[in-house]
PDB file of N, CA and C in Angstrom:
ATOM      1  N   UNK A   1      76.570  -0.542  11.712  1.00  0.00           N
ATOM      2  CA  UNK A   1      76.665   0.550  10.759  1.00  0.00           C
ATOM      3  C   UNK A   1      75.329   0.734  10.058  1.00  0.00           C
ATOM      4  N   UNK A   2      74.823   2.179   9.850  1.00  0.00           N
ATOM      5  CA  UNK A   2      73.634   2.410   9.413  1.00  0.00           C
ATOM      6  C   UNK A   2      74.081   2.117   8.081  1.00  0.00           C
ATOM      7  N   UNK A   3      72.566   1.616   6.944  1.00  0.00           N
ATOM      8  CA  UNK A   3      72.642   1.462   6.064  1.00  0.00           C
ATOM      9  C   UNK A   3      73.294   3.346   4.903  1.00  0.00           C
ATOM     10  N   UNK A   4      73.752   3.126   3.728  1.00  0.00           N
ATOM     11  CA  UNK A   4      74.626   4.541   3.743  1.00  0.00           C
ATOM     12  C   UNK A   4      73.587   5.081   2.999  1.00  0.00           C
ATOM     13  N   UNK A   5      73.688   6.628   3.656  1.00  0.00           N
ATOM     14  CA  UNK A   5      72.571   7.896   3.537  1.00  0.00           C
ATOM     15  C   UNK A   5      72.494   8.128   2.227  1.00  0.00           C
ATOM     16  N   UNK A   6      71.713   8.651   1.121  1.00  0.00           N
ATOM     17  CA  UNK A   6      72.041   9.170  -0.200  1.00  0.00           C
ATOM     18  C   UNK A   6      73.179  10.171  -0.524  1.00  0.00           C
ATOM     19  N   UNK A   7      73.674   9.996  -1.616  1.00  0.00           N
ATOM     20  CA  UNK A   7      74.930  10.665  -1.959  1.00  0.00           C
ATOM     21  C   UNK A   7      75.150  12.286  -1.264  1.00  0.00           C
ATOM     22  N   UNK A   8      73.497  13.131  -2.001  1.00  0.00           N
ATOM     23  CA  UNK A   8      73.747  14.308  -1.368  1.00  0.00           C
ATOM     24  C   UNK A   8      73.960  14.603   0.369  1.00  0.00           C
ATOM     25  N   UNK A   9      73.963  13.378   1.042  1.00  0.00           N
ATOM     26  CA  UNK A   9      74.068  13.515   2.099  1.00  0.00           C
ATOM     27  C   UNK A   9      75.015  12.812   3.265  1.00  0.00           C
ATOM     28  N   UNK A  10      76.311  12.237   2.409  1.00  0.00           N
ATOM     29  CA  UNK A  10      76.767  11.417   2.333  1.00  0.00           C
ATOM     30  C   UNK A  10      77.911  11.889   3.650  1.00  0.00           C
ATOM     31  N   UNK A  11      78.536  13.320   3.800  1.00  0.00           N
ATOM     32  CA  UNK A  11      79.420  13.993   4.255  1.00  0.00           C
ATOM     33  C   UNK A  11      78.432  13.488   5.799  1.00  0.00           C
ATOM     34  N   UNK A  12      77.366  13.217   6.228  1.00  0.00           N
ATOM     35  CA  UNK A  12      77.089  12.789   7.397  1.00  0.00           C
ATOM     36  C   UNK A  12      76.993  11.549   7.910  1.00  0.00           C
ATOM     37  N   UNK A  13      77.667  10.213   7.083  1.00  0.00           N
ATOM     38  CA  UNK A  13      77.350   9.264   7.116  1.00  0.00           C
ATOM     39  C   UNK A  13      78.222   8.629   8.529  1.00  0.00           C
ATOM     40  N   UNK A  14      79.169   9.302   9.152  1.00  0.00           N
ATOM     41  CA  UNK A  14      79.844   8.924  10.406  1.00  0.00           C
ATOM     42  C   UNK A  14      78.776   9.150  11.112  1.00  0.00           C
ATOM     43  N   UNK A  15      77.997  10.503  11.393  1.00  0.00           N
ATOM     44  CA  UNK A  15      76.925  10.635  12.332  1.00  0.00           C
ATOM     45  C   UNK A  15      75.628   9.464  12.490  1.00  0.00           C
ATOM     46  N   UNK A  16      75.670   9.289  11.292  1.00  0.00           N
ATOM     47  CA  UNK A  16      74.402   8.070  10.867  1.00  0.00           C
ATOM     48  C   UNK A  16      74.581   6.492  11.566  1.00  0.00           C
ATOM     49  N   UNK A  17      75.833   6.559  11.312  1.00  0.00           N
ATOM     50  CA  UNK A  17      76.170   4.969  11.539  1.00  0.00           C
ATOM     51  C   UNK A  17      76.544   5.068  13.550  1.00  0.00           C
ATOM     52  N   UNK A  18      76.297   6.201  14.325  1.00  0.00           N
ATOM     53  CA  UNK A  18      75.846   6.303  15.199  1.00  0.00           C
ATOM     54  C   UNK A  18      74.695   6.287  15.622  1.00  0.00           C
ATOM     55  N   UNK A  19      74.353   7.521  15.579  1.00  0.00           N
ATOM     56  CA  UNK A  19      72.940   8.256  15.455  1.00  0.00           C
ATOM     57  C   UNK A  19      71.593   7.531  15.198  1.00  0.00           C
ATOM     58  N   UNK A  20      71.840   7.353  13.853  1.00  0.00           N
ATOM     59  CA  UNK A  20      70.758   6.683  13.213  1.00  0.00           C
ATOM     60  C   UNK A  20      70.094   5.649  13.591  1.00  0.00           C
ATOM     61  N   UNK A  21      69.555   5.454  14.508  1.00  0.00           N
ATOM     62  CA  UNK A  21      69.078   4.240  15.036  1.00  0.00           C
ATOM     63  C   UNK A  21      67.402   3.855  14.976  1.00  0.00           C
ATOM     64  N   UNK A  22      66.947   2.962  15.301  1.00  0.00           N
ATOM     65  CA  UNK A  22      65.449   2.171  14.477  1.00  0.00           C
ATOM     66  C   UNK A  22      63.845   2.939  15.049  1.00  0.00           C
ATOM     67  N   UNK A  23      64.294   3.512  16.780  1.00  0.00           N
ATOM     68  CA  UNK A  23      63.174   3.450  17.434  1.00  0.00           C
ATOM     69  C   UNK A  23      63.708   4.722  18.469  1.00  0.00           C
ATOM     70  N   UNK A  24      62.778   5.351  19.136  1.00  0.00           N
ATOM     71  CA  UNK A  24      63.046   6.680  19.784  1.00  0.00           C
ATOM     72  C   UNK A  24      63.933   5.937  21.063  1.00  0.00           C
ATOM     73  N   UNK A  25      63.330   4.827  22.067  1.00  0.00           N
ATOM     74  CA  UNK A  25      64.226   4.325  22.660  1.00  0.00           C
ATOM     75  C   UNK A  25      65.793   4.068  22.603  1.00  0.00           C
ATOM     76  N   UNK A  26      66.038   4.124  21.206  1.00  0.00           N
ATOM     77  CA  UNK A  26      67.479   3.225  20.990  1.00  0.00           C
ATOM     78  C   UNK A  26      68.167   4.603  20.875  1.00  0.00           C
ATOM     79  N   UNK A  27      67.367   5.720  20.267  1.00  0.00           N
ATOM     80  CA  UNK A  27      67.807   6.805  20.565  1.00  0.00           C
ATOM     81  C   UNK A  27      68.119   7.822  21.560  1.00  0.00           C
ATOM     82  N   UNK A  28      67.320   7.647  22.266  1.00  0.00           N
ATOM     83  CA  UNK A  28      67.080   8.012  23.494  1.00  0.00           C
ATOM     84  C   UNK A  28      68.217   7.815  24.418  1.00  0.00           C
ATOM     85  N   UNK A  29      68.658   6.427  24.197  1.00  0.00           N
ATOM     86  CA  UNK A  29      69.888   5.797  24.949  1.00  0.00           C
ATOM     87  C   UNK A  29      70.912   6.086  24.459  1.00  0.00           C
ATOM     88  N   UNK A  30      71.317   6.514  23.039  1.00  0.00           N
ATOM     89  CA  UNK A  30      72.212   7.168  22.712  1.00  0.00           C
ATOM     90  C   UNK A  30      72.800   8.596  23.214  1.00  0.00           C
ATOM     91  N   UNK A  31      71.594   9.027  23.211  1.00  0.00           N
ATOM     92  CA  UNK A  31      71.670  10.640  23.534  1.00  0.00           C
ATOM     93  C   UNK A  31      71.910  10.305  24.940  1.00  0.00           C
ATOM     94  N   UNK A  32      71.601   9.893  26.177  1.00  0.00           N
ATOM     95  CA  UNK A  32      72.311   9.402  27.183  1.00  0.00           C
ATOM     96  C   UNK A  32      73.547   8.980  27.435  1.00  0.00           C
ATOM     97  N   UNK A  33      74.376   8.580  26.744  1.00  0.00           N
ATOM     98  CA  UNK A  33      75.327   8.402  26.542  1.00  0.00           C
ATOM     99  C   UNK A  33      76.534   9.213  26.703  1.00  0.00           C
ATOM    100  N   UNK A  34      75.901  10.266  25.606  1.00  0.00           N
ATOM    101  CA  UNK A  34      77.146  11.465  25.429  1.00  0.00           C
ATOM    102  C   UNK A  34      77.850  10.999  25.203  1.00  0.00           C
ATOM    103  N   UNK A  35      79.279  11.620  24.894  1.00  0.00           N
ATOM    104  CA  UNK A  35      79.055  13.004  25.699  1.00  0.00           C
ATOM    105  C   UNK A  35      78.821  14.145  24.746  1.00  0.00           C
ATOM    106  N   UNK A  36      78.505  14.706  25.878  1.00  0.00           N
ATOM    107  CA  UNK A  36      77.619  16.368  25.319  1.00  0.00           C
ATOM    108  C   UNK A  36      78.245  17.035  23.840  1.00  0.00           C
ATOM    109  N   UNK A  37      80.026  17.106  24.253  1.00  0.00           N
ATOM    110  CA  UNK A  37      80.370  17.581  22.898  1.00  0.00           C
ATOM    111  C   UNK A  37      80.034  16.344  21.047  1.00  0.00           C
ATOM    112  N   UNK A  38      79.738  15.166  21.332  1.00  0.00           N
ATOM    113  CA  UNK A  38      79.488  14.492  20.079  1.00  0.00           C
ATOM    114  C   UNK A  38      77.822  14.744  20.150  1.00  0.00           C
ATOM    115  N   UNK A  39      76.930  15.324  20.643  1.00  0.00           N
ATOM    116  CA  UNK A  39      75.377  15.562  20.826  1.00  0.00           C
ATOM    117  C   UNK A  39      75.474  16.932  20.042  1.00  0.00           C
ATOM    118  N   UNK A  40      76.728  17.767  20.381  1.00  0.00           N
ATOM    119  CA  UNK A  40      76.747  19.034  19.813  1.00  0.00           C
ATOM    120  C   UNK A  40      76.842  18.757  18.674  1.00  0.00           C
ATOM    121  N   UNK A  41      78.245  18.018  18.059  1.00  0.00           N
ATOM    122  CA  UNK A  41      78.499  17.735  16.571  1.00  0.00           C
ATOM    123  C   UNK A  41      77.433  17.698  15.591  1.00  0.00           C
ATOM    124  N   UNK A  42      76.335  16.628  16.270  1.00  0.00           N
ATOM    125  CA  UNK A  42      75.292  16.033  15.306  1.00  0.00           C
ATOM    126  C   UNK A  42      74.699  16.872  15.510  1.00  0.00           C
ATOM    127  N   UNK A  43      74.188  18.160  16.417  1.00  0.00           N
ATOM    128  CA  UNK A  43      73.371  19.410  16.180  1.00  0.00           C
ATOM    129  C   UNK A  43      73.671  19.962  15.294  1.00  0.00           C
ATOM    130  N   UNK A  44      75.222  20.553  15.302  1.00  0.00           N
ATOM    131  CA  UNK A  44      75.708  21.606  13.914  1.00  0.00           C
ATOM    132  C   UNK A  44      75.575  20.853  12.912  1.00  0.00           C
ATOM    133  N   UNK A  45      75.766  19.696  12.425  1.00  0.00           N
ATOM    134  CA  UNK A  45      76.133  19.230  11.314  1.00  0.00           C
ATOM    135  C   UNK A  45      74.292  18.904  11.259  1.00  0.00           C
ATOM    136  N   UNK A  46      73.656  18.440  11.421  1.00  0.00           N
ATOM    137  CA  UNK A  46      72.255  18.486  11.110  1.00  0.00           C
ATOM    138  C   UNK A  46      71.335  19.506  10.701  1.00  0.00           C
ATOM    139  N   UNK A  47      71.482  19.980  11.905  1.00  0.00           N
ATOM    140  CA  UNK A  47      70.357  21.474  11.876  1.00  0.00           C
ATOM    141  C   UNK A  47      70.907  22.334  10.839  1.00  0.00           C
ATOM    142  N   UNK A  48      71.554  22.758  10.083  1.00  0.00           N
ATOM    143  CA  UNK A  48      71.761  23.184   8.817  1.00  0.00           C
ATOM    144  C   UNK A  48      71.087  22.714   7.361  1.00  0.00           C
ATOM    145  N   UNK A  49      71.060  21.528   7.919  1.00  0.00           N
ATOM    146  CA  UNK A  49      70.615  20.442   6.762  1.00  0.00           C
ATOM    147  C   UNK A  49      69.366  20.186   6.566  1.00  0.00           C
ATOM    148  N   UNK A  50      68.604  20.736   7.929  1.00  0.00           N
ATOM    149  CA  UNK A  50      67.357  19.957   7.803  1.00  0.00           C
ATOM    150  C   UNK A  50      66.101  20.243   6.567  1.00  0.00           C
ATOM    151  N   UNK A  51      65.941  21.791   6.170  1.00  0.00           N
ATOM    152  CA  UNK A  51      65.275  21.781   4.948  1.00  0.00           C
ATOM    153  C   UNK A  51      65.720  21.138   3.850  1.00  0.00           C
ATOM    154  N   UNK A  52      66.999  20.859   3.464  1.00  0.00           N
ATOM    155  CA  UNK A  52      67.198  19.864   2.311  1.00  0.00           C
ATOM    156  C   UNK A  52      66.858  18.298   2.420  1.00  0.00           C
ATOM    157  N   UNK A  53      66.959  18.014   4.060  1.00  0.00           N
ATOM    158  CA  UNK A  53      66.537  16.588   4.520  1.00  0.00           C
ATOM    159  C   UNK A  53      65.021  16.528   4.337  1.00  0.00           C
ATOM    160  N   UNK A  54      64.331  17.738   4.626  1.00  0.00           N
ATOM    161  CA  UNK A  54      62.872  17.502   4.366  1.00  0.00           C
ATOM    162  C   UNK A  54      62.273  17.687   3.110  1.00  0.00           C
ATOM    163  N   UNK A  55      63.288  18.246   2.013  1.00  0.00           N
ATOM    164  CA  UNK A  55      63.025  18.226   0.917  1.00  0.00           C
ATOM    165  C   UNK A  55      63.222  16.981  -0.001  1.00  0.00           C
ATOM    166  N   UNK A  56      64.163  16.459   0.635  1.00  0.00           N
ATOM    167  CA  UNK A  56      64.637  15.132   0.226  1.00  0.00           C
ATOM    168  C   UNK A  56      63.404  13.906   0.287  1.00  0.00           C
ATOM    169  N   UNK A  57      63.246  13.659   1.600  1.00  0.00           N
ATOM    170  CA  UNK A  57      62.262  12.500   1.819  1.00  0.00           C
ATOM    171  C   UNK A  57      61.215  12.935   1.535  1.00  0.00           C
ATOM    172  N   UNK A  58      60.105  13.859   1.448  1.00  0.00           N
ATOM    173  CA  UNK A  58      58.905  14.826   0.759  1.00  0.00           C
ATOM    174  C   UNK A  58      58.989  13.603  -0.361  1.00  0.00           C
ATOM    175  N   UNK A  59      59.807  13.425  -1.396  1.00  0.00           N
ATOM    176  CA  UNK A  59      59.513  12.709  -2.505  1.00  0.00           C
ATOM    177  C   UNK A  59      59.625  11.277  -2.273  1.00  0.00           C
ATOM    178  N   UNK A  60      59.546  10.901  -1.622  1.00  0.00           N
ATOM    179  CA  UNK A  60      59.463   9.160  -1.201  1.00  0.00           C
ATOM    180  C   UNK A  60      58.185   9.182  -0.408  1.00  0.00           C
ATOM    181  N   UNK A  61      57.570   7.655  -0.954  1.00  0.00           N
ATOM    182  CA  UNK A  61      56.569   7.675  -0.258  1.00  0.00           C
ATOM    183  C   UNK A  61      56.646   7.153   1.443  1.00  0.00           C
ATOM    184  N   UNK A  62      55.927   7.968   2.528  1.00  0.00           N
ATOM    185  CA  UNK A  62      56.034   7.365   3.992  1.00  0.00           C
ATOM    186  C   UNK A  62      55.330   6.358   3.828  1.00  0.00           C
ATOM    187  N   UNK A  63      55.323   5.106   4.594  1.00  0.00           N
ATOM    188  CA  UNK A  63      56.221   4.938   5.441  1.00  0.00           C
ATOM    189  C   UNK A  63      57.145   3.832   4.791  1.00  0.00           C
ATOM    190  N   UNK A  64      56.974   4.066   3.328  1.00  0.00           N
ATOM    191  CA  UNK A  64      57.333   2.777   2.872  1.00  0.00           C
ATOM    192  C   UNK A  64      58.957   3.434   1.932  1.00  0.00           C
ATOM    193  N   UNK A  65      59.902   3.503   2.827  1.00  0.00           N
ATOM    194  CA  UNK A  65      60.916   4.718   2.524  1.00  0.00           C
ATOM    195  C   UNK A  65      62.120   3.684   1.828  1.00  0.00           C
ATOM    196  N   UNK A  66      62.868   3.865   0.959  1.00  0.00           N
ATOM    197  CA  UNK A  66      63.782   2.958   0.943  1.00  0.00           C
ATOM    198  C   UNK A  66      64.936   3.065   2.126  1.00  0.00           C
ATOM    199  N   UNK A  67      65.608   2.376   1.858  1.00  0.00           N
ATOM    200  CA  UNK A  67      66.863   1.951   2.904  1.00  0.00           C
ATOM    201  C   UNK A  67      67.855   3.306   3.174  1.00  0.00           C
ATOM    202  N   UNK A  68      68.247   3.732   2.191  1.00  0.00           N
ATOM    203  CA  UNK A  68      68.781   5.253   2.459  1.00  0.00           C
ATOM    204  C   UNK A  68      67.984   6.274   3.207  1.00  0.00           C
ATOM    205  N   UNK A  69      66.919   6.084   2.693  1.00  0.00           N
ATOM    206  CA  UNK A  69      66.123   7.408   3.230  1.00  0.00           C
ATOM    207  C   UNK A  69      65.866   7.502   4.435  1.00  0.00           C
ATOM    208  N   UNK A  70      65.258   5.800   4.836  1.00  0.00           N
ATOM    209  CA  UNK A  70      65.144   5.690   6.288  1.00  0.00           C
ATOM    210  C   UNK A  70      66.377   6.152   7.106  1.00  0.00           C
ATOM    211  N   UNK A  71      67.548   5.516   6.883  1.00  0.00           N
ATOM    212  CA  UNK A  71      68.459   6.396   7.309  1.00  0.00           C
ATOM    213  C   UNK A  71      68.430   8.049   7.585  1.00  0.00           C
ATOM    214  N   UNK A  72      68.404   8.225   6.872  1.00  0.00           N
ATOM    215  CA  UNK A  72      68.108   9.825   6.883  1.00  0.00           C
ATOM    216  C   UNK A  72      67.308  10.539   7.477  1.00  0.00           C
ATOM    217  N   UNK A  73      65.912  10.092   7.495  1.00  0.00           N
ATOM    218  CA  UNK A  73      65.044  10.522   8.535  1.00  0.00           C
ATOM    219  C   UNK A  73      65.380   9.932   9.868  1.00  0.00           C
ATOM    220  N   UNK A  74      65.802   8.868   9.866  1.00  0.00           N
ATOM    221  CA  UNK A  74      66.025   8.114  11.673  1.00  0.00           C
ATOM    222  C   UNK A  74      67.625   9.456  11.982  1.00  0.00           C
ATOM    223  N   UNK A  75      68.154   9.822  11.188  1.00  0.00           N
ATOM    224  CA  UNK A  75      68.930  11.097  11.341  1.00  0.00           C
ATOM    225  C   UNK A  75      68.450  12.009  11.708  1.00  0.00           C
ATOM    226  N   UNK A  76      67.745  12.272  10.886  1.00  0.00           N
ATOM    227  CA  UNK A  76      66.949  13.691  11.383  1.00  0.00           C
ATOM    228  C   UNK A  76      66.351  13.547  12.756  1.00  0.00           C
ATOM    229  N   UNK A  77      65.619  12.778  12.923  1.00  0.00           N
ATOM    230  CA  UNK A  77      64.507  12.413  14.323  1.00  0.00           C
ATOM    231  C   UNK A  77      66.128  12.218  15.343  1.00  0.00           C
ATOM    232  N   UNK A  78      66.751  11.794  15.070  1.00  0.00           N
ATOM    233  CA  UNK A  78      67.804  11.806  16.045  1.00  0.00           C
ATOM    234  C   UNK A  78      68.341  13.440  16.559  1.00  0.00           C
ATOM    235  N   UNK A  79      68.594  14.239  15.452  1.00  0.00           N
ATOM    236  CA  UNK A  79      68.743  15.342  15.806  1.00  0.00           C
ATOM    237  C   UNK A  79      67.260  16.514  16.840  1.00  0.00           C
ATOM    238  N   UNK A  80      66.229  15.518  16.801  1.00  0.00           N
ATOM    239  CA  UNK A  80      65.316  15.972  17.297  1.00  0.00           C
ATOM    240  C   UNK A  80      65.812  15.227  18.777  1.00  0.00           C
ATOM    241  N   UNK A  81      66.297  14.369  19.068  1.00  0.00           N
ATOM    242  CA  UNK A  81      66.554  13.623  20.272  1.00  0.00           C
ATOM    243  C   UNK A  81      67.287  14.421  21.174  1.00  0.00           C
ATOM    244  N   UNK A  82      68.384  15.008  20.446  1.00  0.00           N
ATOM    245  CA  UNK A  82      69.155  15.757  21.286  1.00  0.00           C
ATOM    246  C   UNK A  82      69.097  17.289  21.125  1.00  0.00           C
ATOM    247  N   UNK A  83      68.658  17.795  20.739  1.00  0.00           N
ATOM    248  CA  UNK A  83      67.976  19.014  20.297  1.00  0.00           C
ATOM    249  C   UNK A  83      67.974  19.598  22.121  1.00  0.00           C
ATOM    250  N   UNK A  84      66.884  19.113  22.500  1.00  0.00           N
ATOM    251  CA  UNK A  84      66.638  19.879  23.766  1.00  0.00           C
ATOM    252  C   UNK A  84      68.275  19.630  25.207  1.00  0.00           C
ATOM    253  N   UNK A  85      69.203  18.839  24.706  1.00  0.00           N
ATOM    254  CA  UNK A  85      69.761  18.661  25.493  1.00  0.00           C
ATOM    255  C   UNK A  85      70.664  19.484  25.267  1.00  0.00           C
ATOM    256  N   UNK A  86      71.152  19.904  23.670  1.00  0.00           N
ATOM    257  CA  UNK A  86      71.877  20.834  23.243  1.00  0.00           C
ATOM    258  C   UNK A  86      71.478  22.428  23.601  1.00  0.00           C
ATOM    259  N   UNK A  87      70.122  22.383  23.143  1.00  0.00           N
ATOM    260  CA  UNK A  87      69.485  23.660  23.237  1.00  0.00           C
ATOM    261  C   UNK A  87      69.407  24.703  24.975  1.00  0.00           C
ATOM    262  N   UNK A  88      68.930  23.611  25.407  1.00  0.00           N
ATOM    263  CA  UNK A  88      68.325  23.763  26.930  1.00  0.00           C
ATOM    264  C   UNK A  88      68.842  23.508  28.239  1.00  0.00           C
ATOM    265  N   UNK A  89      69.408  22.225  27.996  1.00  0.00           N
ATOM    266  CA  UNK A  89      70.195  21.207  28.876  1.00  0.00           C
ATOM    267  C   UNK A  89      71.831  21.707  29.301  1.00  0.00           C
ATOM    268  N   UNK A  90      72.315  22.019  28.053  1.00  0.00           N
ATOM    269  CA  UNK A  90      73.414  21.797  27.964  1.00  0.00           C
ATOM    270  C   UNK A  90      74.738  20.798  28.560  1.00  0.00           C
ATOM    271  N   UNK A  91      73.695  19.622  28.246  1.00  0.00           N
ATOM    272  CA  UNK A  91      74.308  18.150  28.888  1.00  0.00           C
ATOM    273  C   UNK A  91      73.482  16.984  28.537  1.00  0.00           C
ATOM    274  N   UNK A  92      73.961  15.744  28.333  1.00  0.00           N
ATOM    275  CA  UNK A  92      73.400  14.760  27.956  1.00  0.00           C
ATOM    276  C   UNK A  92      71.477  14.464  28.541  1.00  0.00           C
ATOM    277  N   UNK A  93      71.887  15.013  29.786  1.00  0.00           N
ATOM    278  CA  UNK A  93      70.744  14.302  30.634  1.00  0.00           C
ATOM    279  C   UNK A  93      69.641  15.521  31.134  1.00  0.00           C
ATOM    280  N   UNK A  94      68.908  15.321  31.660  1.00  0.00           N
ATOM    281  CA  UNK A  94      68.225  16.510  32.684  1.00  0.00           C
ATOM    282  C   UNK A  94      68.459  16.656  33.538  1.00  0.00           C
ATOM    283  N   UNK A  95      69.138  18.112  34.021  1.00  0.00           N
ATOM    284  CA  UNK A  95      69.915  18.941  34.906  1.00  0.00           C
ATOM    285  C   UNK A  95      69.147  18.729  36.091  1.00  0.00           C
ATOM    286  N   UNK A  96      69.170  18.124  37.428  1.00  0.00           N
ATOM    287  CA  UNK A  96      68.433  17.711  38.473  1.00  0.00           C
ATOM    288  C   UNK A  96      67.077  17.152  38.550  1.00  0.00           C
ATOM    289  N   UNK A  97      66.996  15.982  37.225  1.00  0.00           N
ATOM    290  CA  UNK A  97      66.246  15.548  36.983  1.00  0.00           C
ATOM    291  C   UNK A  97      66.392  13.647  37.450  1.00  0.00           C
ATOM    292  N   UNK A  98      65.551  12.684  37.958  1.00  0.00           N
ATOM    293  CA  UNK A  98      65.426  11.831  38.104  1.00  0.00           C
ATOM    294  C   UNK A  98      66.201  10.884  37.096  1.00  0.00           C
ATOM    295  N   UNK A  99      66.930  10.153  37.947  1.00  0.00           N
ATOM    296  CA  UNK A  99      67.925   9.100  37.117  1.00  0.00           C
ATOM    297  C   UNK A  99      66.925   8.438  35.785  1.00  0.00           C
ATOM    298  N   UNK A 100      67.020   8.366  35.250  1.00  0.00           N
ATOM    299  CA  UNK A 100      66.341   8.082  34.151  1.00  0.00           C
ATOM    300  C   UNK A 100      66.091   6.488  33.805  1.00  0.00           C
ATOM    301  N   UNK A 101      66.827   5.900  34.562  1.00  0.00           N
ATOM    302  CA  UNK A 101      66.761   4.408  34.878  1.00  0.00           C
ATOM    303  C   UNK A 101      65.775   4.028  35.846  1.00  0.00           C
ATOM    304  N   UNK A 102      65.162   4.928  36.267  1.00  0.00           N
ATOM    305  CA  UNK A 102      64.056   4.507  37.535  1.00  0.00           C
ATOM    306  C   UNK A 102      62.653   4.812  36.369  1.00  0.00           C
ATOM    307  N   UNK A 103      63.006   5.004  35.144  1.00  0.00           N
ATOM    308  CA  UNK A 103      61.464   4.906  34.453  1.00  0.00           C
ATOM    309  C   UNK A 103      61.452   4.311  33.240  1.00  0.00           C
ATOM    310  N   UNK A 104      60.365   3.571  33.405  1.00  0.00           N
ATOM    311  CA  UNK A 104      60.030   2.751  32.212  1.00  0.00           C
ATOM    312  C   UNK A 104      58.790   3.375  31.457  1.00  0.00           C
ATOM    313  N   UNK A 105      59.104   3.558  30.092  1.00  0.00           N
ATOM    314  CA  UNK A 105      58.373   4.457  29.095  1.00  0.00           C
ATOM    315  C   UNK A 105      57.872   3.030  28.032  1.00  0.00           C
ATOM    316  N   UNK A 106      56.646   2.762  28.315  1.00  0.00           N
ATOM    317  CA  UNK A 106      55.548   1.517  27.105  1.00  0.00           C
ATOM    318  C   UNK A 106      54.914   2.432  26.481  1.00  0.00           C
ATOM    319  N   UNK A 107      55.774   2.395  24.797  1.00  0.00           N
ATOM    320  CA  UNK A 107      54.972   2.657  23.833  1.00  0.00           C
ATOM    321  C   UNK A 107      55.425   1.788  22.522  1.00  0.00           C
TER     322      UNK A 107
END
């Protein structure tokens, strides 16, 4: 369970304690996962939000964020994860694209 989001943002804290995860990888593997309709959820319920999310963390200093906040941004960047799969894809993965297990990404 992700640590819990700040109050004003609290109505997303099921998505978080998914979602929210440490590193683009862990995300990455989430959004692999699917399925497509819970990738959708965290689109609608995010992408509405996101100028108040960027208004929010704006006042904390990067990278040294407290425990909520990080939450919140590892939210947000999550909604950036699946963004193109929602947007473009319309499916977890890339539409006749290489199993994704045949590549290893070092960063």
């Amino acid at each position: 369970m992700a640590h819990p989001l700040p109050v004003a943002f609290a109505d997303l804290q099921s998505l978080a304690d998914r979602y929210a995860l440490p590193t683009e990888r862990e995300r990455h593997a989430e959004r692999l996962k699917g399925p497509f309709a819970d990738l959708k959820a965290l689109y609608d319920a995010v992408l509405p939000r996101l100028d108040a999310i960027h208004a929010h963390l704006k006042q904390h200093p990067w990278p040294a964020l407290p425990p909520a906040e990080q939450t919140l941004l590892d939210l947000a960047l999550a909604l950036m994860e699946v963004s193109l799969a929602v947007e473009s894809h319309g499916q977890p993965t890339v539409p006749h694209g290489f199993d994704h297990a045949r590549f290893k990404v070092w960063f």
